[in-house]
N, C-alpha and C. Protein backbone atom coordinates (compact mmCIF):
# COMPACT_ATOMS: atom_id res chain seq x y z
N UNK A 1 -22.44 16.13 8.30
CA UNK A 1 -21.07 16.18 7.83
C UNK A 1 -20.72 14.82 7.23
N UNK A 2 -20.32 14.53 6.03
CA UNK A 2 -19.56 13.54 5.26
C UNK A 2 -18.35 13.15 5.75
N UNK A 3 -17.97 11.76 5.84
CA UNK A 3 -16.71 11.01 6.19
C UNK A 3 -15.97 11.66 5.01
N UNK A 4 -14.64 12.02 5.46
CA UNK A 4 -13.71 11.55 3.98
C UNK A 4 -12.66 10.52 4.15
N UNK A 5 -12.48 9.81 2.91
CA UNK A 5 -11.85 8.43 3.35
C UNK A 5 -10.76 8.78 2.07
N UNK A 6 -9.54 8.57 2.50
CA UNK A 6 -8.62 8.68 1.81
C UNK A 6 -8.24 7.27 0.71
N UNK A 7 -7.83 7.50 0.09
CA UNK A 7 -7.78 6.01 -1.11
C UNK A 7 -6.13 6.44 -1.49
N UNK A 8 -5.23 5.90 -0.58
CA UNK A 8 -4.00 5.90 -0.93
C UNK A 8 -3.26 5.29 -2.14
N UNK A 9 -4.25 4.55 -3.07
CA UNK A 9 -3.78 4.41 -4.22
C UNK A 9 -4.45 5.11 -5.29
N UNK A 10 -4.90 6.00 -5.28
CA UNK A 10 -5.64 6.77 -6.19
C UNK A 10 -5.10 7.58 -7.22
N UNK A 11 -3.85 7.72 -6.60
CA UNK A 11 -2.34 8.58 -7.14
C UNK A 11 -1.26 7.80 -7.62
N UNK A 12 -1.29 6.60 -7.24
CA UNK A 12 -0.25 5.89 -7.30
C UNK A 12 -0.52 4.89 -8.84
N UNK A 13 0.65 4.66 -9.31
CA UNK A 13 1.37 3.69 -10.56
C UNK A 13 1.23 2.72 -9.34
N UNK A 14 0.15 1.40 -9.95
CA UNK A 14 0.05 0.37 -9.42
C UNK A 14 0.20 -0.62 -10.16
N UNK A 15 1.54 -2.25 -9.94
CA UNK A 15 1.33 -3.59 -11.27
C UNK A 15 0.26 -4.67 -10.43
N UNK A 16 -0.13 -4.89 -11.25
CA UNK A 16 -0.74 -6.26 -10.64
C UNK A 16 0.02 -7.51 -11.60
N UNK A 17 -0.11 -8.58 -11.38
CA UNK A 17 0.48 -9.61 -11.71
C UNK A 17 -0.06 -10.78 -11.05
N UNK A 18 -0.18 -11.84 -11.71
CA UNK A 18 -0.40 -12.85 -11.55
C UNK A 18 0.27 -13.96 -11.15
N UNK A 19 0.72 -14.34 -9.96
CA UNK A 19 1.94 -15.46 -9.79
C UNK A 19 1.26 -16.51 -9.06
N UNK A 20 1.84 -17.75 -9.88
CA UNK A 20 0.94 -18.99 -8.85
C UNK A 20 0.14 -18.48 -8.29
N UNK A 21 -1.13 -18.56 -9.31
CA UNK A 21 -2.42 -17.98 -8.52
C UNK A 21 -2.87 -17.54 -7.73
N UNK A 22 -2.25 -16.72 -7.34
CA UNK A 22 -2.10 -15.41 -6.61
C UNK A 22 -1.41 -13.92 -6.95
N UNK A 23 -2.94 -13.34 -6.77
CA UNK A 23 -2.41 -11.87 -7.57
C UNK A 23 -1.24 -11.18 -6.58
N UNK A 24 -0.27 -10.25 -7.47
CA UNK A 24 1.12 -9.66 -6.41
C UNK A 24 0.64 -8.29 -6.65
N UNK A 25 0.52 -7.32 -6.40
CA UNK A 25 0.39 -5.74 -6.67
C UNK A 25 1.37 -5.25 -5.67
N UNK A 26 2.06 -4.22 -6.43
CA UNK A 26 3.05 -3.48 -6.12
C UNK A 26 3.43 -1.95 -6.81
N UNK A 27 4.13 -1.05 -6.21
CA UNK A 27 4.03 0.27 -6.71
C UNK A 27 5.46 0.52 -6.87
N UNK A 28 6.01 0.98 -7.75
CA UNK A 28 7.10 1.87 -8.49
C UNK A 28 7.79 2.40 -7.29
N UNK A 29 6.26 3.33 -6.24
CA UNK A 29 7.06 4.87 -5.87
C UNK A 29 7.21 3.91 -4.27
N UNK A 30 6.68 2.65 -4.27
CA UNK A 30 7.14 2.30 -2.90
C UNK A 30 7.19 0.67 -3.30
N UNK A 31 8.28 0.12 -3.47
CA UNK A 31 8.91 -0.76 -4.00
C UNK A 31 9.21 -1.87 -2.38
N UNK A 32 9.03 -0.95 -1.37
CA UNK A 32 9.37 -2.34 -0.09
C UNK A 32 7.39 -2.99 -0.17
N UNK A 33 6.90 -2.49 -0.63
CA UNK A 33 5.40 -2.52 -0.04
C UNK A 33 5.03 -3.46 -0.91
N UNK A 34 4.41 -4.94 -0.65
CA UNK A 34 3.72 -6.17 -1.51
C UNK A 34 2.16 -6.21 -0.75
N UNK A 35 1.08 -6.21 -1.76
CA UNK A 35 -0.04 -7.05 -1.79
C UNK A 35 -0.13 -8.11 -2.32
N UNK A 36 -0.65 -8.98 -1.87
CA UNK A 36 -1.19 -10.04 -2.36
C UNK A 36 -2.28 -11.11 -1.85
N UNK A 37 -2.71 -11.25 -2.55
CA UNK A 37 -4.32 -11.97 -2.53
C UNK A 37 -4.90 -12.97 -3.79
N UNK A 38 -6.35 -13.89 -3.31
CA UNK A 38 -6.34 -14.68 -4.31
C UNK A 38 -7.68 -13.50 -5.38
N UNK A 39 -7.63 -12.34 -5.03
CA UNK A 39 -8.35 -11.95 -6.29
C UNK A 39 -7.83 -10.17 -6.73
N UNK A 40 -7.50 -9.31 -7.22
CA UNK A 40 -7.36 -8.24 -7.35
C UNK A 40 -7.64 -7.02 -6.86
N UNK A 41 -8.75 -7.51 -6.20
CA UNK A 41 -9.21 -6.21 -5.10
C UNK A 41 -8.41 -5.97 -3.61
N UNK A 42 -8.42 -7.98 -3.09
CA UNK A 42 -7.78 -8.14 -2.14
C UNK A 42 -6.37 -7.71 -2.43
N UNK A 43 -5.71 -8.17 -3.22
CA UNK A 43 -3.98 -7.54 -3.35
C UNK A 43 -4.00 -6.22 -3.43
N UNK A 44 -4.95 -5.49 -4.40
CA UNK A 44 -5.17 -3.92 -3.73
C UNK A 44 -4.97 -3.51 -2.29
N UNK A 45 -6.21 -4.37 -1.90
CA UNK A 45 -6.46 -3.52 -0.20
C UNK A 45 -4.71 -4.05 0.51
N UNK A 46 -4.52 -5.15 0.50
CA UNK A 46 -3.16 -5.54 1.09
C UNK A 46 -2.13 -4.54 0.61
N UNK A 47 -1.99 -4.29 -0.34
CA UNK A 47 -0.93 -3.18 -0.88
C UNK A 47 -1.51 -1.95 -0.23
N UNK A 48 -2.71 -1.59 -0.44
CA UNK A 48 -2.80 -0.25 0.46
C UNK A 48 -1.84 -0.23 2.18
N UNK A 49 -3.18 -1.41 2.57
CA UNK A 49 -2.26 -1.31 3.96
C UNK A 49 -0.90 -1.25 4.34
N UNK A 50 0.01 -2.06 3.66
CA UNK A 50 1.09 -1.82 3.36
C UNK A 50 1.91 -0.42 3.32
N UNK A 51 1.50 0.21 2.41
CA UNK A 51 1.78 1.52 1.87
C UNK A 51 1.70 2.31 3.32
N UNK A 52 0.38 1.99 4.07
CA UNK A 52 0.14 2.98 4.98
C UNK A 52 0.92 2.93 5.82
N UNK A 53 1.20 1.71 6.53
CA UNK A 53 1.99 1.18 7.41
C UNK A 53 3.10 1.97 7.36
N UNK A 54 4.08 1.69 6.08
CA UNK A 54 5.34 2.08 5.23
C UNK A 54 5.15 3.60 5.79
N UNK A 55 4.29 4.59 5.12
CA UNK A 55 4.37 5.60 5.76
C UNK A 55 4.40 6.18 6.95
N UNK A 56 3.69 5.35 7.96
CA UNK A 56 3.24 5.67 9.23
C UNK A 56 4.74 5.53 9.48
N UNK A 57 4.95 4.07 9.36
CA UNK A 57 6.41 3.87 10.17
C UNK A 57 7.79 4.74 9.80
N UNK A 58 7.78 5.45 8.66
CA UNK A 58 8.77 6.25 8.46
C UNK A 58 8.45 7.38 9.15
N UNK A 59 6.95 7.97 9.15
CA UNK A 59 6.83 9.40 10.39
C UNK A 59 7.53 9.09 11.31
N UNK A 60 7.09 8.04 12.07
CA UNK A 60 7.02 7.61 13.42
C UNK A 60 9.04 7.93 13.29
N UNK A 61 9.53 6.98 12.81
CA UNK A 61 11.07 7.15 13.20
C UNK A 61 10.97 8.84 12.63
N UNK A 62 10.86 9.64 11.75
CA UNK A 62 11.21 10.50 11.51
C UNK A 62 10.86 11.63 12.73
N UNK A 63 9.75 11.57 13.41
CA UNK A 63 9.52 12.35 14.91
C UNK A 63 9.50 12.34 15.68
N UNK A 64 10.19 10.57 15.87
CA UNK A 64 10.89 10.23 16.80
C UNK A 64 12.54 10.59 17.32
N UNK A 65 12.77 10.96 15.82
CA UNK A 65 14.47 11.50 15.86
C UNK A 65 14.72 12.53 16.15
N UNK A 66 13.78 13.80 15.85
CA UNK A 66 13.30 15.13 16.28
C UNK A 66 13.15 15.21 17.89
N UNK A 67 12.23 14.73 18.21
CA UNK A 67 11.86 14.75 19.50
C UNK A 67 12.88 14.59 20.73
């Protein structure tokens, strides 16, 4: 059986940018969420995590309020 690994930016409108040498990546559809790193892959992965977090933590209060 094959892993499947989800790539939460695969879907997503992603900027990258360059600020004081350090790349910023950020997304449109989730605007609280910043990567950043000193090369483009890293501000990727940081923006992913981000993103995930962002989501997790909105379940979490959202089935927490339910419950």
């Amino acid at each position: 059986m094959e892993a499947f690994r989800l790539d939460p930016l695969k879907n997503i409108e992603v900027v990258l940018e360059l600020v004081s040498k350090q790349y910023h990546a950020t997304s449109p559809m989730f605007p609280e969420c910043l990567g950043k790193g000193k090369t483009e892959q890293v501000a990727l992965e940081q923006l992913s995590k981000s993103i995930v977090d962002y989501i997790s933590a909105s379940l979490g209060d959202l089935f927490g309020s339910v419950i």
